[in-house]
PDB file of N, CA and C in Angstrom:
ATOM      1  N   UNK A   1      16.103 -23.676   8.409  1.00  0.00           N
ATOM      2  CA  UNK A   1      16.211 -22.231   8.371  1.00  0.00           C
ATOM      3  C   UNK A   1      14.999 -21.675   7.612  1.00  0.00           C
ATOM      4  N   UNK A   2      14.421 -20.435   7.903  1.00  0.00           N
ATOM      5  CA  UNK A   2      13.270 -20.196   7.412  1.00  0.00           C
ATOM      6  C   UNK A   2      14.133 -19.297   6.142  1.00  0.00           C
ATOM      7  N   UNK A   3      12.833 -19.043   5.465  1.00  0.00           N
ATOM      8  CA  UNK A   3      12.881 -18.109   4.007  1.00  0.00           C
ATOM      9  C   UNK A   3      13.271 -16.917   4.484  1.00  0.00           C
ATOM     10  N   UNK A   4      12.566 -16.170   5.843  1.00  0.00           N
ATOM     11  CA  UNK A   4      13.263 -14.840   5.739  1.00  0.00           C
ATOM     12  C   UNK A   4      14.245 -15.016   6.504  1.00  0.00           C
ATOM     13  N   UNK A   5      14.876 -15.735   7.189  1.00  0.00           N
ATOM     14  CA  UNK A   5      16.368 -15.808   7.693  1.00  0.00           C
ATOM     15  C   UNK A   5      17.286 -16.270   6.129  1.00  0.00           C
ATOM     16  N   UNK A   6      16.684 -16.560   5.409  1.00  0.00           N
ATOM     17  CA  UNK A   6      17.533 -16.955   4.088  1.00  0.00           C
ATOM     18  C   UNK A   6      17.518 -15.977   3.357  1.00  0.00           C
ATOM     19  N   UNK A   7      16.913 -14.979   2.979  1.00  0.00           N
ATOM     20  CA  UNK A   7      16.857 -13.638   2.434  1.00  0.00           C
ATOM     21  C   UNK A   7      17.943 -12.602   3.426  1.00  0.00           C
ATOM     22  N   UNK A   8      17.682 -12.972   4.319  1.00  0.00           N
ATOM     23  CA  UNK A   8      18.144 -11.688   5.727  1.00  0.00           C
ATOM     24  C   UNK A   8      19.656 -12.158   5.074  1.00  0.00           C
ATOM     25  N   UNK A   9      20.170 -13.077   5.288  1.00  0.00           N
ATOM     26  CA  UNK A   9      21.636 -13.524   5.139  1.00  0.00           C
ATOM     27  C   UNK A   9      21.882 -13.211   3.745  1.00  0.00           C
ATOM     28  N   UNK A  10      21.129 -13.929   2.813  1.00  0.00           N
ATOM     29  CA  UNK A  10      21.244 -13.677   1.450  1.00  0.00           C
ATOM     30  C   UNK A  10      21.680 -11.912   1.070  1.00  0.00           C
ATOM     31  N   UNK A  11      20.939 -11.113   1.762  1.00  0.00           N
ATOM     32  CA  UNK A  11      21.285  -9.655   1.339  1.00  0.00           C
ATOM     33  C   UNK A  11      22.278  -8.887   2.464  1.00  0.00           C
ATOM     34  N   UNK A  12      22.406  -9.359   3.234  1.00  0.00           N
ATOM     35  CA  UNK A  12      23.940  -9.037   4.369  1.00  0.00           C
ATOM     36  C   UNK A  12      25.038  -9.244   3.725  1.00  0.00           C
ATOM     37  N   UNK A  13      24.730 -10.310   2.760  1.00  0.00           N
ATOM     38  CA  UNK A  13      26.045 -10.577   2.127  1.00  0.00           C
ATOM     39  C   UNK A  13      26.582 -10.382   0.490  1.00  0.00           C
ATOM     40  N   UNK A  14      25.450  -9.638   0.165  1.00  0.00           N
ATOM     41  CA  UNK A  14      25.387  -8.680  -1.044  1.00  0.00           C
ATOM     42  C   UNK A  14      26.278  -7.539  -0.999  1.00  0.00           C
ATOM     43  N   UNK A  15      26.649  -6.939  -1.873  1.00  0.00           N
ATOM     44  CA  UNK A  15      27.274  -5.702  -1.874  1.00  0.00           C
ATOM     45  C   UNK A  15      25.704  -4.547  -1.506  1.00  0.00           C
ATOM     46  N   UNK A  16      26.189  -2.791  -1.477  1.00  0.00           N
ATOM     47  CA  UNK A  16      25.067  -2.116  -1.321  1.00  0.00           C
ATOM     48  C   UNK A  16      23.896  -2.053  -2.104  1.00  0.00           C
ATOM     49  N   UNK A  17      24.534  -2.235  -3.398  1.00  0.00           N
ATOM     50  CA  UNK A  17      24.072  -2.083  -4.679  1.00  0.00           C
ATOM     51  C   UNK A  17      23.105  -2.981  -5.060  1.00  0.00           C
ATOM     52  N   UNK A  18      23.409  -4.236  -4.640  1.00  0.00           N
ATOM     53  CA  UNK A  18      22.542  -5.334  -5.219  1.00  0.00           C
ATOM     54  C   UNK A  18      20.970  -5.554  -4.251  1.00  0.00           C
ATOM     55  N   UNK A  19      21.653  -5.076  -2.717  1.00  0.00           N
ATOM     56  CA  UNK A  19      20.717  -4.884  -1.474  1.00  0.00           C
ATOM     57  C   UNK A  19      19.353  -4.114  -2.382  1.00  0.00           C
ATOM     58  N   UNK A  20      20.481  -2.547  -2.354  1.00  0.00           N
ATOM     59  CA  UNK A  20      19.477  -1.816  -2.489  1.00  0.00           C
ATOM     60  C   UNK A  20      18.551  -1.910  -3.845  1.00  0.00           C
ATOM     61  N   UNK A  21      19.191  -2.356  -4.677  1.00  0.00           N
ATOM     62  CA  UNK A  21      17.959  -3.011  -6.183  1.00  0.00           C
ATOM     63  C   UNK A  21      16.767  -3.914  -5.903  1.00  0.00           C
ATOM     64  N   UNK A  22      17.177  -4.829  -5.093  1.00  0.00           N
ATOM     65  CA  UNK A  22      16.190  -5.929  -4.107  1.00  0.00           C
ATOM     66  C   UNK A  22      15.184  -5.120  -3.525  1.00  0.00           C
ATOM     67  N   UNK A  23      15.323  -4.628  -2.604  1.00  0.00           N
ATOM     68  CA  UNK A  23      14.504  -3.881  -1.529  1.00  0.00           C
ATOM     69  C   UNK A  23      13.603  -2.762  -2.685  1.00  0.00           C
ATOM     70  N   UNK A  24      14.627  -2.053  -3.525  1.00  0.00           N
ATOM     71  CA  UNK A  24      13.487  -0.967  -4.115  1.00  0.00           C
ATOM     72  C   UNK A  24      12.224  -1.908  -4.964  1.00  0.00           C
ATOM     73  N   UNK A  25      12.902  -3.104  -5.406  1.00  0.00           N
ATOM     74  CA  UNK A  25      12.097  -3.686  -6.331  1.00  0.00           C
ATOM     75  C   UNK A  25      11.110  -4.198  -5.774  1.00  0.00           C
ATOM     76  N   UNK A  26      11.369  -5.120  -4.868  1.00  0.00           N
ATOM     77  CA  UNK A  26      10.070  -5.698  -3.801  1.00  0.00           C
ATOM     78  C   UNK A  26       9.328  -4.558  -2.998  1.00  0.00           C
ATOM     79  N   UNK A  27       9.481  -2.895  -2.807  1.00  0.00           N
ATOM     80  CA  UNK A  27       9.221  -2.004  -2.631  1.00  0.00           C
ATOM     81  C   UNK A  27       8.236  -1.538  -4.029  1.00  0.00           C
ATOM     82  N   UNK A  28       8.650  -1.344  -4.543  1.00  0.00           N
ATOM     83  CA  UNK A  28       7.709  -1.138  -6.201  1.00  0.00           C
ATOM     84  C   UNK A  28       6.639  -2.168  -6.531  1.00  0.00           C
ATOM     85  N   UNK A  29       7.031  -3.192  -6.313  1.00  0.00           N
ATOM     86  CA  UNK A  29       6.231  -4.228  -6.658  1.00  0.00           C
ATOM     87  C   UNK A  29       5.124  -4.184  -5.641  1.00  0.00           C
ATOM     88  N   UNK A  30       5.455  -4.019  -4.415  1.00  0.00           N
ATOM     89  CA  UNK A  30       4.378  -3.833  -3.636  1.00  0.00           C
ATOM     90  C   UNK A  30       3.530  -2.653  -4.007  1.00  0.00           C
ATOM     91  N   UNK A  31       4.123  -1.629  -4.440  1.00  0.00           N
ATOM     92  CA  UNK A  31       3.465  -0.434  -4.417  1.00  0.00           C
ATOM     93  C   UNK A  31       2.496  -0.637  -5.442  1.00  0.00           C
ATOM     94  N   UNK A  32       3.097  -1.115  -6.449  1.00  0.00           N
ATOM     95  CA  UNK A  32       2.329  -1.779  -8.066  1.00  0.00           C
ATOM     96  C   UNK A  32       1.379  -2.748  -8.234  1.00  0.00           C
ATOM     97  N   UNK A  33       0.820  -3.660  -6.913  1.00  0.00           N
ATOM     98  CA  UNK A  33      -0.156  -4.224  -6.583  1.00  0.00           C
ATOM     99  C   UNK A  33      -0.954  -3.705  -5.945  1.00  0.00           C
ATOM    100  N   UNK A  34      -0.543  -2.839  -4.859  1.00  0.00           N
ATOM    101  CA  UNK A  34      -1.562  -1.978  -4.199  1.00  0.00           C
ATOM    102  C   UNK A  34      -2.163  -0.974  -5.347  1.00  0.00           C
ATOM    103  N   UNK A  35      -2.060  -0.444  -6.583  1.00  0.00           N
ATOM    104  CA  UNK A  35      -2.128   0.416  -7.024  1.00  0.00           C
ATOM    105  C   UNK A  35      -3.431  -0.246  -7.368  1.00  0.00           C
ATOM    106  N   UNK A  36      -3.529  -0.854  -7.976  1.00  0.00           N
ATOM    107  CA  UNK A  36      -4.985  -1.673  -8.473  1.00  0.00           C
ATOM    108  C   UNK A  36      -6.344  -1.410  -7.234  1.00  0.00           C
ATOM    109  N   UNK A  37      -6.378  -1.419  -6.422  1.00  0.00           N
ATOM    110  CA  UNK A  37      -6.996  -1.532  -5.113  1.00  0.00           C
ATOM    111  C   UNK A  37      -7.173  -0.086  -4.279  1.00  0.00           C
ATOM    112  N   UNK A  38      -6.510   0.889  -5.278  1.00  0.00           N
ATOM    113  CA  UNK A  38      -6.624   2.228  -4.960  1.00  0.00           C
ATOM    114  C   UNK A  38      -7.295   3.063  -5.903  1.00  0.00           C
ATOM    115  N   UNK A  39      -7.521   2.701  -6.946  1.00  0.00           N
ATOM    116  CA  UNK A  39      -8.760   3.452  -7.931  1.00  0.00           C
ATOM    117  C   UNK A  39      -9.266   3.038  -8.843  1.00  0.00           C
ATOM    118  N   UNK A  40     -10.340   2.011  -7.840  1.00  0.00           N
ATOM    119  CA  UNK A  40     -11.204   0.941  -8.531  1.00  0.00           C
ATOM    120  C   UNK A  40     -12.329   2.188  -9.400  1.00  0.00           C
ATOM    121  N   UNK A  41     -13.236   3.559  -9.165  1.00  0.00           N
ATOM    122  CA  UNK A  41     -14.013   4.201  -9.537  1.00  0.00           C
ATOM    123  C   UNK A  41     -13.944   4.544 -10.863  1.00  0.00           C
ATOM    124  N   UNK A  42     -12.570   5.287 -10.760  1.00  0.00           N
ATOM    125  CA  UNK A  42     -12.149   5.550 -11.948  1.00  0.00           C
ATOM    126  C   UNK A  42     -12.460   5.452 -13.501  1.00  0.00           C
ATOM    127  N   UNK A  43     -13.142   3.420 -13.347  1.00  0.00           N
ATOM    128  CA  UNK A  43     -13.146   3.221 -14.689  1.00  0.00           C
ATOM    129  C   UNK A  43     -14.180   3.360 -15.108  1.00  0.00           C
ATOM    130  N   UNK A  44     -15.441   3.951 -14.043  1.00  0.00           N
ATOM    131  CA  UNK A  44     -16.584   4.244 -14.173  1.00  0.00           C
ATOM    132  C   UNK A  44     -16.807   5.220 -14.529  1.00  0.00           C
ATOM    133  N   UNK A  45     -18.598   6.049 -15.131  1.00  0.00           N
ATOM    134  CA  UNK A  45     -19.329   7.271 -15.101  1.00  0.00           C
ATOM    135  C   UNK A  45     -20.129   7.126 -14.342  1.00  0.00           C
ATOM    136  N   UNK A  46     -20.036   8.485 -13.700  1.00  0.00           N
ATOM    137  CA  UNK A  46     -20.795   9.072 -12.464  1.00  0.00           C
ATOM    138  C   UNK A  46     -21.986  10.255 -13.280  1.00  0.00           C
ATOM    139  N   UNK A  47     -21.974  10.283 -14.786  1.00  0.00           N
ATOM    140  CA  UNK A  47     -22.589  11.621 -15.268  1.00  0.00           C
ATOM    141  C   UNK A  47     -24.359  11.665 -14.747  1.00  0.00           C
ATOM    142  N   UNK A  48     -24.135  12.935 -13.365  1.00  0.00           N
ATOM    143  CA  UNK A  48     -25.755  13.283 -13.253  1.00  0.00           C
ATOM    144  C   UNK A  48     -25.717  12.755 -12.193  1.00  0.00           C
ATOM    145  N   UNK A  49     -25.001  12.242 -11.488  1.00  0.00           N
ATOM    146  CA  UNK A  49     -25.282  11.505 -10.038  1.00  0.00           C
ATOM    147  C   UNK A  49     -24.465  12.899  -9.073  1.00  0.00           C
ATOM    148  N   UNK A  50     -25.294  13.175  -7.868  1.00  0.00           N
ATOM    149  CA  UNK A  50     -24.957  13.702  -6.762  1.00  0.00           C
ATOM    150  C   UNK A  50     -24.935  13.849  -5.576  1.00  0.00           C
ATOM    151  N   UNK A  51     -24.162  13.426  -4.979  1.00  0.00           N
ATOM    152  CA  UNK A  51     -24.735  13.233  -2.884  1.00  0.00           C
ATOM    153  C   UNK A  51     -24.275  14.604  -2.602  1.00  0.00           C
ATOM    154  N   UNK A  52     -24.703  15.123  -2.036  1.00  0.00           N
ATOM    155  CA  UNK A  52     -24.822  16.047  -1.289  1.00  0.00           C
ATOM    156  C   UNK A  52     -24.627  17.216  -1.466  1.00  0.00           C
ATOM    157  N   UNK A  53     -25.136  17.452  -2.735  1.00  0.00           N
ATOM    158  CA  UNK A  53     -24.762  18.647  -3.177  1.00  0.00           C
ATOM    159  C   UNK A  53     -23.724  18.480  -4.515  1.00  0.00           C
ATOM    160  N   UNK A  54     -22.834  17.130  -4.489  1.00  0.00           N
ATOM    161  CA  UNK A  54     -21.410  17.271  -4.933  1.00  0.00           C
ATOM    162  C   UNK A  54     -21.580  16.584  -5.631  1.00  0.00           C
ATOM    163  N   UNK A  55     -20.806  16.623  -6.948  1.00  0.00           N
ATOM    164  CA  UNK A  55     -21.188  15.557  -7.871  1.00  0.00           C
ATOM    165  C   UNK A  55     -19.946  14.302  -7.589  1.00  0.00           C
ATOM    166  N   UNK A  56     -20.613  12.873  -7.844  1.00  0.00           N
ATOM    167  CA  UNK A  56     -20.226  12.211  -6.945  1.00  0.00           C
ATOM    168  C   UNK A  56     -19.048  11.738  -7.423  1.00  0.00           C
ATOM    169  N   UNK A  57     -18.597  11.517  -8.451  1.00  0.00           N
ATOM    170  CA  UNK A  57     -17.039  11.819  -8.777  1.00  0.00           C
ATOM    171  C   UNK A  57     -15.910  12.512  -8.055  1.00  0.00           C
ATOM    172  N   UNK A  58     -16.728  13.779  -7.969  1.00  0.00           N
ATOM    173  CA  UNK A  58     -15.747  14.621  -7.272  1.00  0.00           C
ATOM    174  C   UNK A  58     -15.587  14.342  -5.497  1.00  0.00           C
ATOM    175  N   UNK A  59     -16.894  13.728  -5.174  1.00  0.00           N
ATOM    176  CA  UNK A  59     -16.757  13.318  -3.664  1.00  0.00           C
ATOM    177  C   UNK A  59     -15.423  12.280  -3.604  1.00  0.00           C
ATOM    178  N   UNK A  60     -15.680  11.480  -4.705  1.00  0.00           N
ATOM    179  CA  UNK A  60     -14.963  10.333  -4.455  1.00  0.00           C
ATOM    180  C   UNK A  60     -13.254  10.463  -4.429  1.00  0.00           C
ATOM    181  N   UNK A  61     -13.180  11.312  -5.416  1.00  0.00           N
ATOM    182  CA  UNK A  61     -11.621  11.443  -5.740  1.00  0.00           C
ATOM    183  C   UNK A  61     -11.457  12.396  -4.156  1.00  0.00           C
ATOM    184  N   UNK A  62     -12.166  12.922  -4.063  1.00  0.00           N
ATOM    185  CA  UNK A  62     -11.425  13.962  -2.238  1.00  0.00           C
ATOM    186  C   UNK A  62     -11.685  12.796  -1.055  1.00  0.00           C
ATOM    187  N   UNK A  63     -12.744  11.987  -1.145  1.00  0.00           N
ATOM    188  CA  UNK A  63     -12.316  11.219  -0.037  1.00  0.00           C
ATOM    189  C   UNK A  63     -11.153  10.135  -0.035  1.00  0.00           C
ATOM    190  N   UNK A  64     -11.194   9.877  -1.336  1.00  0.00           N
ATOM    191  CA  UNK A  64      -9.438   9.288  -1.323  1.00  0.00           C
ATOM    192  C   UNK A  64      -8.353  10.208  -1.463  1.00  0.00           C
ATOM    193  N   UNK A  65      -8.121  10.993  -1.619  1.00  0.00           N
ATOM    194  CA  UNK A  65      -6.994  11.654  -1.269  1.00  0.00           C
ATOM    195  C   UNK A  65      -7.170  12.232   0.320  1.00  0.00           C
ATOM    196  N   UNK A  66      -8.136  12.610   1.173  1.00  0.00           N
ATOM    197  CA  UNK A  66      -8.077  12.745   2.922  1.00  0.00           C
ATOM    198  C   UNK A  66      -7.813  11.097   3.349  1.00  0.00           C
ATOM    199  N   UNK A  67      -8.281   9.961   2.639  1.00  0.00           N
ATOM    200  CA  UNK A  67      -7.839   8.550   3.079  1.00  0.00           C
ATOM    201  C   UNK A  67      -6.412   8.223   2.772  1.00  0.00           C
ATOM    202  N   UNK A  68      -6.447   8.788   1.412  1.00  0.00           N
ATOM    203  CA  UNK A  68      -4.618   8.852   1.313  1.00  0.00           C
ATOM    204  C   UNK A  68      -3.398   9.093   2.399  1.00  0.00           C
ATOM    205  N   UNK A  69      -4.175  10.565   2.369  1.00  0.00           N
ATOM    206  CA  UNK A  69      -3.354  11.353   3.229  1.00  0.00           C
ATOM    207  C   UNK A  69      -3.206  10.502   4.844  1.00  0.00           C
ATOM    208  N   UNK A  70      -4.677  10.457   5.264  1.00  0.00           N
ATOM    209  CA  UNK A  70      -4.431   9.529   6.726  1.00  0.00           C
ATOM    210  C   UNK A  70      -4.211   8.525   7.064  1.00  0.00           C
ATOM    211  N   UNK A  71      -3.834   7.621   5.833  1.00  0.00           N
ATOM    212  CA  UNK A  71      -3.444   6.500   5.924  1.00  0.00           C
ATOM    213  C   UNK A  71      -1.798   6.797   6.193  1.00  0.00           C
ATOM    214  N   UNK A  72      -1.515   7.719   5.354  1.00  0.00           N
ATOM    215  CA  UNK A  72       0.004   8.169   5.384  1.00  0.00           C
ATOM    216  C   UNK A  72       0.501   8.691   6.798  1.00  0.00           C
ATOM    217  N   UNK A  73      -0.502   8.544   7.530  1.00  0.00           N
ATOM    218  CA  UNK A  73       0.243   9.653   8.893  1.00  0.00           C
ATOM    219  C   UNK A  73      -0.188   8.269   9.538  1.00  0.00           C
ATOM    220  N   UNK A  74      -1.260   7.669   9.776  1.00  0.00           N
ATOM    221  CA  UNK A  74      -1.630   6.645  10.642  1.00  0.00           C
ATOM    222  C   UNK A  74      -0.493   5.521   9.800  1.00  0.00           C
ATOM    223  N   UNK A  75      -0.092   5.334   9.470  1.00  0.00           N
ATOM    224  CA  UNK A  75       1.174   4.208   8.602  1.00  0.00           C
ATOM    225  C   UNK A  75       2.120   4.706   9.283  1.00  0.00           C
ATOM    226  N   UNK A  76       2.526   5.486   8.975  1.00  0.00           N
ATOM    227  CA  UNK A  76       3.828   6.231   9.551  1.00  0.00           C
ATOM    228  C   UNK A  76       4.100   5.706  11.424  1.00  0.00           C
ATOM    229  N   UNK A  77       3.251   6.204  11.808  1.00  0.00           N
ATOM    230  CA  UNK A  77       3.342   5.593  13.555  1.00  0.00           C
ATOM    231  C   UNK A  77       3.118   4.231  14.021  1.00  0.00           C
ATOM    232  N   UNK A  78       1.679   3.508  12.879  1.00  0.00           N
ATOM    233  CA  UNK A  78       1.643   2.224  12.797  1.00  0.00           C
ATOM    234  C   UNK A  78       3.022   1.419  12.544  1.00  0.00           C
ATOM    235  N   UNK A  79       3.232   2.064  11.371  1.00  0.00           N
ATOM    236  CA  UNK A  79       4.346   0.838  10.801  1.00  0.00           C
ATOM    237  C   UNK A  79       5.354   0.809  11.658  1.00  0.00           C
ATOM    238  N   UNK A  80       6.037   2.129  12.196  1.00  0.00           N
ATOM    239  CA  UNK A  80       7.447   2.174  12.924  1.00  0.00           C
ATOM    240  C   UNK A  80       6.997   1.355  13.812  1.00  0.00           C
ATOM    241  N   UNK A  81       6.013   1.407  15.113  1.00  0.00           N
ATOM    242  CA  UNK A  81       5.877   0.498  16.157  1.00  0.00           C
ATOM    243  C   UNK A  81       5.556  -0.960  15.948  1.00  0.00           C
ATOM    244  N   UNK A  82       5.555  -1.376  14.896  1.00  0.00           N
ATOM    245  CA  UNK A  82       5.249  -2.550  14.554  1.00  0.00           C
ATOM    246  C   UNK A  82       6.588  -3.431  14.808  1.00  0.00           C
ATOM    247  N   UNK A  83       6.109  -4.767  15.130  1.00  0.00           N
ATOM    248  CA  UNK A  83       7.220  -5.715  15.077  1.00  0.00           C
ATOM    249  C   UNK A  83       7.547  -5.966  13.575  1.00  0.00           C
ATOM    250  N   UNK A  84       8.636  -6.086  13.350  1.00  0.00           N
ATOM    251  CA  UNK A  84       9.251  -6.679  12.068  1.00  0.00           C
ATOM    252  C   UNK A  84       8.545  -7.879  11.796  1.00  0.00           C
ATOM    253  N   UNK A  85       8.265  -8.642  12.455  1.00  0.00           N
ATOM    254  CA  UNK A  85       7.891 -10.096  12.040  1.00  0.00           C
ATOM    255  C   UNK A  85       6.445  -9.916  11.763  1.00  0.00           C
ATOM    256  N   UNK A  86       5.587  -8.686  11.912  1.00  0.00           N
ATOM    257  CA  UNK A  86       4.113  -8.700  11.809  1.00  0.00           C
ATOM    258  C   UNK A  86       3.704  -7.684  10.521  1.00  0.00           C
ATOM    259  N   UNK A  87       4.604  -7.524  10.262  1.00  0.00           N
ATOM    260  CA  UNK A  87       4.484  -6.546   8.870  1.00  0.00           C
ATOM    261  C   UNK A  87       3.673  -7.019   7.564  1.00  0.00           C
ATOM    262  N   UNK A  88       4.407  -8.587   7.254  1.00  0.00           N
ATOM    263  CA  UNK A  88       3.725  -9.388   6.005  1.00  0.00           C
ATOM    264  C   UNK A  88       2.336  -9.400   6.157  1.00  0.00           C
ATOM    265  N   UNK A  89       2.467  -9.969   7.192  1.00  0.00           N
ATOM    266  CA  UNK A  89       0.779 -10.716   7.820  1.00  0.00           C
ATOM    267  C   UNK A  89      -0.468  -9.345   7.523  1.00  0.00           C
ATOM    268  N   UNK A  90       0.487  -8.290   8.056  1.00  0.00           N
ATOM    269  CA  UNK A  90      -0.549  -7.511   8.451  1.00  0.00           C
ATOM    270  C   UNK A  90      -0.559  -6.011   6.817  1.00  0.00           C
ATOM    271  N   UNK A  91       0.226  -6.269   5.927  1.00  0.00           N
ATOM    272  CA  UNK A  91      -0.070  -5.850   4.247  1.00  0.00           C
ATOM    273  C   UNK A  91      -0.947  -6.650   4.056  1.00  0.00           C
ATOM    274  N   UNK A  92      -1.413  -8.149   4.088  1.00  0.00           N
ATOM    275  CA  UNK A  92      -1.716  -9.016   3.462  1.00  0.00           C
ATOM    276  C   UNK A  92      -3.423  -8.822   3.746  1.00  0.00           C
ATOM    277  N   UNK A  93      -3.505  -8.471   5.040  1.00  0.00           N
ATOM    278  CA  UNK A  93      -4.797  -8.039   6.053  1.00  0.00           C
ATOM    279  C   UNK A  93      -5.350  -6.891   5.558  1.00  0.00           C
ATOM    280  N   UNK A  94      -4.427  -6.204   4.942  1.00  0.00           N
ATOM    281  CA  UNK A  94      -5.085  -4.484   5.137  1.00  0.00           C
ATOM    282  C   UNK A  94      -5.289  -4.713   3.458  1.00  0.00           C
ATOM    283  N   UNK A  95      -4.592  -5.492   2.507  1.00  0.00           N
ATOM    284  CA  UNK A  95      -4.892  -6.073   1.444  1.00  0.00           C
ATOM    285  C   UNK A  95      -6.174  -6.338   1.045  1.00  0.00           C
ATOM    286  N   UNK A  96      -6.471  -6.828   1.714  1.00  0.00           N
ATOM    287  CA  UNK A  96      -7.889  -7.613   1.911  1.00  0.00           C
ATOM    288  C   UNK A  96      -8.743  -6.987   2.342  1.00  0.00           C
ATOM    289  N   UNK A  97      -8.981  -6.436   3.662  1.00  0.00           N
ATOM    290  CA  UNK A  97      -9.901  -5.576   3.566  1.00  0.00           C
ATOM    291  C   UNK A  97     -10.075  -4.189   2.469  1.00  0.00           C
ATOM    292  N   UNK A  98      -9.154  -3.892   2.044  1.00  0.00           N
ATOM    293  CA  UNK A  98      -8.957  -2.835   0.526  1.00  0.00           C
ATOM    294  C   UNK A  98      -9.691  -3.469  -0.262  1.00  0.00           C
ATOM    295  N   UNK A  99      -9.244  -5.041  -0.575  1.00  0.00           N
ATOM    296  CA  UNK A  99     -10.074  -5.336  -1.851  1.00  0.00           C
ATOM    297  C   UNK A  99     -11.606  -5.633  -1.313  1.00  0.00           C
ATOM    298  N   UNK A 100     -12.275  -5.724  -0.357  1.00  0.00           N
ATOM    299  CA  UNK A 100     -13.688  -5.822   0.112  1.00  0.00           C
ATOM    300  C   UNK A 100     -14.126  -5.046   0.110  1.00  0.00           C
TER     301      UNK A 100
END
């Protein structure tokens, strides 16, 4: 029997409560690793640097929040059509190219 058929059963046969503590936690935890990989700049100074007019701090923090944002709408349609079984593989992918 594989690991996620042993989890799948393992939490079918949980009460709601214990399900739903599982799922938020491995939900958080994911979120709490990705967080690292989302504002690498941050720990830097940008003082006196400017592309295009903009000082480049400020470029940076708006192009991650429009990447935010479209990741959030392109996720949204991505993820639902996705097979269940291609989900891991493919955090693990988009993981990776984040951290490159």
């Amino acid at each position: 029997m594989s690991e996620k058929a042993r989890i799948s059963i393992w939490l079918s046969s949980q009460n709601r409560a214990i399900s739903t503590l599982y799922l938020s936690l491995a939900a958080f935890l994911t979120y709490a690793c990705m967080y690292g990989l989302r504002k690498p700049f941050t720990v830097a100074e940008f003082n006196g640097i400017a592309v295009w007019g903009m000082d480049f701090k400020a470029l940076l923090i708006i192009s991650q929040v429009v990447g935010y944002a479209l990741s959030k709408f392109i996720g949204i349609k991505v993820i639902s059509e996705m097979k269940r079984n291609s989900r891991a593989i493919s955090i693990i992918i988009l993981t990776g190219i984040s951290e490159c």
